[in-house]
N, C-alpha and C. Protein backbone atom coordinates (compact mmCIF):
# COMPACT_ATOMS: atom_id res chain seq x y z
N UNK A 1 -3.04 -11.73 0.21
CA UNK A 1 -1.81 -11.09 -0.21
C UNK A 1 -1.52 -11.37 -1.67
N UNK A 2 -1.15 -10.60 -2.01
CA UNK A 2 -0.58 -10.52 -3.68
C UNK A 2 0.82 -11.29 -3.87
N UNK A 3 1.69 -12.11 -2.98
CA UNK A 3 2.66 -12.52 -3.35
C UNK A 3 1.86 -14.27 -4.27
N UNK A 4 2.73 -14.69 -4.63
CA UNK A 4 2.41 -15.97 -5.25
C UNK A 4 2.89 -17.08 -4.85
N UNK A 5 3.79 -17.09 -3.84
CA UNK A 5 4.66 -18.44 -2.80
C UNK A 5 4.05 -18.37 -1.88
N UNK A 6 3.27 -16.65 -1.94
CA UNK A 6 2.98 -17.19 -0.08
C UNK A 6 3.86 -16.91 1.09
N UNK A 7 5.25 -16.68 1.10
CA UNK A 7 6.22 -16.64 1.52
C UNK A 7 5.88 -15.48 1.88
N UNK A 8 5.40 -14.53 3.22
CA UNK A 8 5.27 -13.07 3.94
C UNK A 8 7.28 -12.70 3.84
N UNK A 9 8.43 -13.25 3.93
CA UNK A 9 9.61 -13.10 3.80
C UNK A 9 9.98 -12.34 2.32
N UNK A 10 9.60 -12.97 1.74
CA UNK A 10 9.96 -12.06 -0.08
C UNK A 10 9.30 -10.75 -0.35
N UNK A 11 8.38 -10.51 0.87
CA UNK A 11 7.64 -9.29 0.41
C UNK A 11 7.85 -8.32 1.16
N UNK A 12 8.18 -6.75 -0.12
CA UNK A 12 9.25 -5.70 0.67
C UNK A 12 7.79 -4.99 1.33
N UNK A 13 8.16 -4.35 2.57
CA UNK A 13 7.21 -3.63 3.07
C UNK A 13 7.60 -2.33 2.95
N UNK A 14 6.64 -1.27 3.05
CA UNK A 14 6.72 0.09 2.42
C UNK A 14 6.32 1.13 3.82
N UNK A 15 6.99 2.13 4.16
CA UNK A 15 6.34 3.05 5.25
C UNK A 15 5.48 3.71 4.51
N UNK A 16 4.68 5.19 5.15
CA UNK A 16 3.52 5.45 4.71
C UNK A 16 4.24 6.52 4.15
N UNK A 17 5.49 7.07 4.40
CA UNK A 17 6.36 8.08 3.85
C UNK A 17 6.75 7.35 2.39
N UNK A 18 6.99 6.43 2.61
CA UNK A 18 7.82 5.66 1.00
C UNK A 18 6.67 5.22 -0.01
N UNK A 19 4.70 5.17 0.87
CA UNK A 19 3.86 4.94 -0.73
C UNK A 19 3.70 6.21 -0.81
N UNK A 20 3.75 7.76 -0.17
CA UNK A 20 2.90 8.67 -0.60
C UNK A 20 4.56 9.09 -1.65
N UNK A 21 5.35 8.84 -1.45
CA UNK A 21 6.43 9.19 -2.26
C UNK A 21 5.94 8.78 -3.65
N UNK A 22 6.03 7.52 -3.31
CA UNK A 22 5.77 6.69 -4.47
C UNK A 22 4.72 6.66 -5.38
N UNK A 23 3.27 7.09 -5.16
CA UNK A 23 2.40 7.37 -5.34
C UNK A 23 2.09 8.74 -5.93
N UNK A 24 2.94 9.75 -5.31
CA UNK A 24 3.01 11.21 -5.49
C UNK A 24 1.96 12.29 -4.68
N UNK A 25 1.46 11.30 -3.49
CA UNK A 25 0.06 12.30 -2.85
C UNK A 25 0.73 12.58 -1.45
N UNK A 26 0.07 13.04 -0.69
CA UNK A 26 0.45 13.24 1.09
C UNK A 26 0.39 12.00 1.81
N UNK A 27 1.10 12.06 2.48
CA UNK A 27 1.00 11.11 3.25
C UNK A 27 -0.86 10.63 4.14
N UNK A 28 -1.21 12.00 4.24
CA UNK A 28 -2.56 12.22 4.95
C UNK A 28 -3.28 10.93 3.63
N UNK A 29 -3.24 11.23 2.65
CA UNK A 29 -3.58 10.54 1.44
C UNK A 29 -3.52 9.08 1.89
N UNK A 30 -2.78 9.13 1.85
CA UNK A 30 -2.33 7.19 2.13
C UNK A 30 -3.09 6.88 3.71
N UNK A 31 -3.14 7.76 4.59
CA UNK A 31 -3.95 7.33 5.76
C UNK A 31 -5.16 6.92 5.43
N UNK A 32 -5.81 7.99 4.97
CA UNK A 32 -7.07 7.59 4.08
C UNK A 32 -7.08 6.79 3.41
N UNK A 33 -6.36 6.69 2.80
CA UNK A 33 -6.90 5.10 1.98
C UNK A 33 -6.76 3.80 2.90
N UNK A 34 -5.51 3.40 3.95
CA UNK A 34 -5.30 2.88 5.00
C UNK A 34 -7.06 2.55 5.89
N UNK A 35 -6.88 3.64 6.33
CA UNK A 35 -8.22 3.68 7.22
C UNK A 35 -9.76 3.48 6.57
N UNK A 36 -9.52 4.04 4.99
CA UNK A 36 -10.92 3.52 4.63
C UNK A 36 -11.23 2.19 3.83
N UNK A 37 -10.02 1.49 3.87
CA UNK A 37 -9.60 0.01 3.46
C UNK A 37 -9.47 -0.47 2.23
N UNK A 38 -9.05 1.16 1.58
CA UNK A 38 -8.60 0.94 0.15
C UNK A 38 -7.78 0.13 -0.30
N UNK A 39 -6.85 0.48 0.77
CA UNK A 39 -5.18 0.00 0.82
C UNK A 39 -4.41 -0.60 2.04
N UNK A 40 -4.58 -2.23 1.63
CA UNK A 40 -4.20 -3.03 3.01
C UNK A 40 -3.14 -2.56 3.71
N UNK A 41 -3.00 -2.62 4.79
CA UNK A 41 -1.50 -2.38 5.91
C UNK A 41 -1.55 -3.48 7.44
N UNK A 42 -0.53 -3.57 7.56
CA UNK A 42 -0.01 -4.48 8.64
C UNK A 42 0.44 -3.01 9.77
N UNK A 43 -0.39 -3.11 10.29
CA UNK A 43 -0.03 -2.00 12.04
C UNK A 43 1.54 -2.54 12.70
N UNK A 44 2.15 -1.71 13.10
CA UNK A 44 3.31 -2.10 13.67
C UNK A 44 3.86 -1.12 14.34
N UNK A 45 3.43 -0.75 15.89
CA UNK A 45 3.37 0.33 16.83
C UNK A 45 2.17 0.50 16.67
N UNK A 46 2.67 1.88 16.92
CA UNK A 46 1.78 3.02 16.41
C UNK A 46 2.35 3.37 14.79
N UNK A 47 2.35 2.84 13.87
CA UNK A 47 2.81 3.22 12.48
C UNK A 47 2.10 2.12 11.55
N UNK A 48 1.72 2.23 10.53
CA UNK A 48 1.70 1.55 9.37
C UNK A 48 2.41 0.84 8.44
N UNK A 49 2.78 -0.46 7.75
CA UNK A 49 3.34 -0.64 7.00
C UNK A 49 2.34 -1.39 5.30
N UNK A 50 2.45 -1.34 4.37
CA UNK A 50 2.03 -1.37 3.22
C UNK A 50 2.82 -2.54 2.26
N UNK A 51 2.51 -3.26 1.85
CA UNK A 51 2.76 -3.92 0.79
C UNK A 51 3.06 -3.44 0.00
N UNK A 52 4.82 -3.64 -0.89
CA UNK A 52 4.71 -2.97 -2.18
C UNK A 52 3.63 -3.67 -2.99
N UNK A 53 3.35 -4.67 -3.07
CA UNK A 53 2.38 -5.37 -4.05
C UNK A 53 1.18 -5.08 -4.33
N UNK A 54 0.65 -4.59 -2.78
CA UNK A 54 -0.86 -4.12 -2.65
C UNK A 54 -0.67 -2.40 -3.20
N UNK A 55 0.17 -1.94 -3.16
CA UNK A 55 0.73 -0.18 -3.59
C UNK A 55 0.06 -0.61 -5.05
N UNK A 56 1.04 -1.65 -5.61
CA UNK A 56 1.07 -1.82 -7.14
C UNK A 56 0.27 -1.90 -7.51
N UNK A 57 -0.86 -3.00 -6.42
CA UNK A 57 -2.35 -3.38 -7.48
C UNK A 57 -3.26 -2.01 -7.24
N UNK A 58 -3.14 -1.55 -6.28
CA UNK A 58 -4.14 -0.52 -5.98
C UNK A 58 -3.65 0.91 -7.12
N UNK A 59 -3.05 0.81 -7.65
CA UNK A 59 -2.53 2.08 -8.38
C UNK A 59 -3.04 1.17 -10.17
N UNK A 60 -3.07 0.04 -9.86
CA UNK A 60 -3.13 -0.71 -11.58
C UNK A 60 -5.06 -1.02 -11.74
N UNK A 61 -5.51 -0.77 -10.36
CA UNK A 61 -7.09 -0.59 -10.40
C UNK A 61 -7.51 0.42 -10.74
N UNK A 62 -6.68 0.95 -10.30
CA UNK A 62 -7.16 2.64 -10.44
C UNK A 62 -6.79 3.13 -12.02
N UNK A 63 -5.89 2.88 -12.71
CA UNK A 63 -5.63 3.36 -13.89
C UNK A 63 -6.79 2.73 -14.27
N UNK A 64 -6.94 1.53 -14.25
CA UNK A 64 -7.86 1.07 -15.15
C UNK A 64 -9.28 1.83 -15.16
N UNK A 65 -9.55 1.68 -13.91
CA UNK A 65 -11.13 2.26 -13.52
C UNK A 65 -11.17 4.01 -13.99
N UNK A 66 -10.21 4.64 -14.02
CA UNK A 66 -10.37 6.03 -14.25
C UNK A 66 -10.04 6.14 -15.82
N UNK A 67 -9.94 4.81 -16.90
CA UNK A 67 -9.87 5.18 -18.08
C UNK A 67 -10.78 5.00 -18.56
């Protein structure tokens, strides 16, 4: 995990509606990355939840790598 205490409590969790928002792609988008283990998630039901932190790094890899 990307937090730095360690503390799973300080860290906001994200639905798969709130990264493709955030992100700007489909939601289908974010499954895919989910399922092909781009982008860590914690299962909870049947639903997904996301790390804002892991959102952040995975979007700050990607700038980098596509410049």
């Amino acid at each position: 995990m990307a937090t730095n205490s360690g503390d799973i409590s300080d860290s906001k969790f994200l639905t798969v509606a709130e990264v493709a928002a955030m992100m700007r792609v489909s939601k289908m988008t974010v499954y895919r990355l989910v399922h092909g283990g781009d982008l860590p998630a914690v299962r909870v039901g049947r639903s997904f939840r996301v790390l804002e932190s892991d959102v952040d790094e995975y979007l700050r890899k990607s700038f980098y790598s596509a410049g």
